[in-house]
N, C-alpha and C. Protein backbone atom coordinates (compact mmCIF):
# COMPACT_ATOMS: atom_id res chain seq x y z
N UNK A 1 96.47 102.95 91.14
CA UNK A 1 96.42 104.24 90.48
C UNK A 1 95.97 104.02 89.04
N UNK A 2 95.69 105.36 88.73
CA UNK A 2 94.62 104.93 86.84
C UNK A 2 96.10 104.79 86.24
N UNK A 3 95.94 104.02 84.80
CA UNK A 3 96.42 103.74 84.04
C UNK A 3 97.55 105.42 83.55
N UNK A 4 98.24 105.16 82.69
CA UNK A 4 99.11 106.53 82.44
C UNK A 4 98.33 106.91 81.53
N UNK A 5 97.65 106.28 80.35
CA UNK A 5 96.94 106.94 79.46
C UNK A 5 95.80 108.15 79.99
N UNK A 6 95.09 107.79 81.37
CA UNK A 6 94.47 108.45 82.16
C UNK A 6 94.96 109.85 82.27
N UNK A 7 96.49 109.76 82.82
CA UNK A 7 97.08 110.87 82.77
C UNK A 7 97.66 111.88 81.87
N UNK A 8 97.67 111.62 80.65
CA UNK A 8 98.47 112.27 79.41
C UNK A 8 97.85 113.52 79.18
N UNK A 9 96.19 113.64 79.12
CA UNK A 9 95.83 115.23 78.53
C UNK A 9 96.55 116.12 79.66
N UNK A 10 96.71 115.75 81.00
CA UNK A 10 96.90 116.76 82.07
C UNK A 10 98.35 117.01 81.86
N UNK A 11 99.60 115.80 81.65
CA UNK A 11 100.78 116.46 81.17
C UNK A 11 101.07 116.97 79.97
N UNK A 12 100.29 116.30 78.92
CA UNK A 12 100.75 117.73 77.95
C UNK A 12 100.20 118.94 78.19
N UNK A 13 99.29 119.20 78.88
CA UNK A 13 99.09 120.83 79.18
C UNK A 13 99.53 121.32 79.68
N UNK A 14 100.98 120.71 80.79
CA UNK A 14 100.91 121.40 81.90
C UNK A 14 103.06 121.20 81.43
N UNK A 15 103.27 120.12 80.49
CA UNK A 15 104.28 119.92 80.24
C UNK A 15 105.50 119.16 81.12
N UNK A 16 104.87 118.40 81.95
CA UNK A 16 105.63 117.87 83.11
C UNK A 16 105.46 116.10 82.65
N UNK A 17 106.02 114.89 83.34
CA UNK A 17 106.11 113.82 82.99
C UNK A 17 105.14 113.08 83.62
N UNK A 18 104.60 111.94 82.79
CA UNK A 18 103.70 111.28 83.61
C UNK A 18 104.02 110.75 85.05
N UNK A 19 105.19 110.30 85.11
CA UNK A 19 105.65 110.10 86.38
C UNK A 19 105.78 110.96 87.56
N UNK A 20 105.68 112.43 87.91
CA UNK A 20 105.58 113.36 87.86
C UNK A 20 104.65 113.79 88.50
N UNK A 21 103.25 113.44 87.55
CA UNK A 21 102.07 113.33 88.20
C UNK A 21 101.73 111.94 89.07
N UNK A 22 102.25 110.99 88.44
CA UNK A 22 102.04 109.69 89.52
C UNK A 22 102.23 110.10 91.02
N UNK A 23 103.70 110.68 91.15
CA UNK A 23 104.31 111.31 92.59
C UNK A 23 103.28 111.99 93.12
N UNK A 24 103.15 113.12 92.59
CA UNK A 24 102.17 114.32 93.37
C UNK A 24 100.47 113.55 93.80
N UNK A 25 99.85 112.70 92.17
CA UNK A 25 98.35 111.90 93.27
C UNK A 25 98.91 110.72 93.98
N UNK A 26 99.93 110.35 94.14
CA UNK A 26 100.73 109.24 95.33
C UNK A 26 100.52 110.14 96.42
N UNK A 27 101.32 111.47 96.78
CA UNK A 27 101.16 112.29 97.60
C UNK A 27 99.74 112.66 98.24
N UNK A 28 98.80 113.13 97.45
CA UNK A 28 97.66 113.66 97.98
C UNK A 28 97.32 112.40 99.21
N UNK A 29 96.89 110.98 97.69
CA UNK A 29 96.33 110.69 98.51
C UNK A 29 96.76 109.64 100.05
N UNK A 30 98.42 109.48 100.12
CA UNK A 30 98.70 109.37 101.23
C UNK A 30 98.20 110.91 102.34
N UNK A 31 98.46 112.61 102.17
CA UNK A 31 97.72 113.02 103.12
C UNK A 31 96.46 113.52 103.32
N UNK A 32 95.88 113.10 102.47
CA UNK A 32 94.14 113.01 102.66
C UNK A 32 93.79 111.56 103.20
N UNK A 33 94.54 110.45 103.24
CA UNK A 33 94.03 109.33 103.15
C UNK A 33 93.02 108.97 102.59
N UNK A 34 93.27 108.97 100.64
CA UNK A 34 92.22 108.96 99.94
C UNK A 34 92.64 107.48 99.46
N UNK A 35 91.28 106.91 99.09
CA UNK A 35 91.64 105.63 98.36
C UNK A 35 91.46 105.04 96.82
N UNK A 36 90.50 106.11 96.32
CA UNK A 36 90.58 106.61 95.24
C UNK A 36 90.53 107.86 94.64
N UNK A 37 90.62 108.10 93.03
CA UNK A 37 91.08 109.60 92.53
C UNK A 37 89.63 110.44 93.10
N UNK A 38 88.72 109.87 92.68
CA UNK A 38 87.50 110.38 93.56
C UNK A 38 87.02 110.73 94.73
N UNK A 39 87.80 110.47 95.65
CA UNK A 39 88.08 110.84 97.22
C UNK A 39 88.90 112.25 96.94
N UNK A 40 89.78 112.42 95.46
CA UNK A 40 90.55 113.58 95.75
C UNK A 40 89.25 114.80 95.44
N UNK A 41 88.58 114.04 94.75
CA UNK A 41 87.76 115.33 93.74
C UNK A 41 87.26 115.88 94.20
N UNK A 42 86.07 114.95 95.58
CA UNK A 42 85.84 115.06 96.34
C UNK A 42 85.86 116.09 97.81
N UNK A 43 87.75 115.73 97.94
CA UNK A 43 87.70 116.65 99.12
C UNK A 43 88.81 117.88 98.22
N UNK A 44 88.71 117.98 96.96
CA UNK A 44 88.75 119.82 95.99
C UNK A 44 88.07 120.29 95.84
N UNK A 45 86.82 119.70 96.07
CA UNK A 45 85.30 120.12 95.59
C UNK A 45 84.99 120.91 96.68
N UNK A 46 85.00 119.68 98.32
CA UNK A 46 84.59 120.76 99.25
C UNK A 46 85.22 121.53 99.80
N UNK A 47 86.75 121.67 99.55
CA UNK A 47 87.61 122.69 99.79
C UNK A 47 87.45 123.69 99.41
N UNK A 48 86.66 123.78 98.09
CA UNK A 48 86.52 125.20 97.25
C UNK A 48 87.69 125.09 96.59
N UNK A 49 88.78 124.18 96.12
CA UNK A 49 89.89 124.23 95.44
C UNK A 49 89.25 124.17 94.43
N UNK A 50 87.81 123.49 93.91
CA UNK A 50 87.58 123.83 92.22
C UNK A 50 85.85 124.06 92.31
N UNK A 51 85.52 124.31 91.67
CA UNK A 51 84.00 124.99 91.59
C UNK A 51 83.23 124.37 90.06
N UNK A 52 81.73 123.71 90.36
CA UNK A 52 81.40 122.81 89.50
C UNK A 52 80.87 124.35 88.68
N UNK A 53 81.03 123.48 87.03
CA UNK A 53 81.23 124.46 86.08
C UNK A 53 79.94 124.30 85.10
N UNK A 54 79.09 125.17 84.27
CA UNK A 54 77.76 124.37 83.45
C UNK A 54 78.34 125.09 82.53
């Protein structure tokens, strides 16, 4: 998993602990069977969970 520094802009915005977020992308990518964070982006992208932005 990325480093915690990786993770910090997303918990201070969101106000939750880095650990926190470790749990939840631990989670994804045990049920996506992703093997990296890019496998998640990936299958948010083609989910329509996020929409590329210009």
């Amino acid at each position: 998993m990325a480093p915690a520094d990786d993770l910090r802009p997303d918990v201070v915005v969101m106000d939750i602990t880095v650990a926190t977020v470790k749990v939840h992308v631990a989670r994804l990518f045990t049920k996506l069977g992703a093997r990296a964070r890019a496998h998640l982006g990936i299958a948010a992208y083609g989910s329509g969970l996020v929409t590329p932005t210009r």
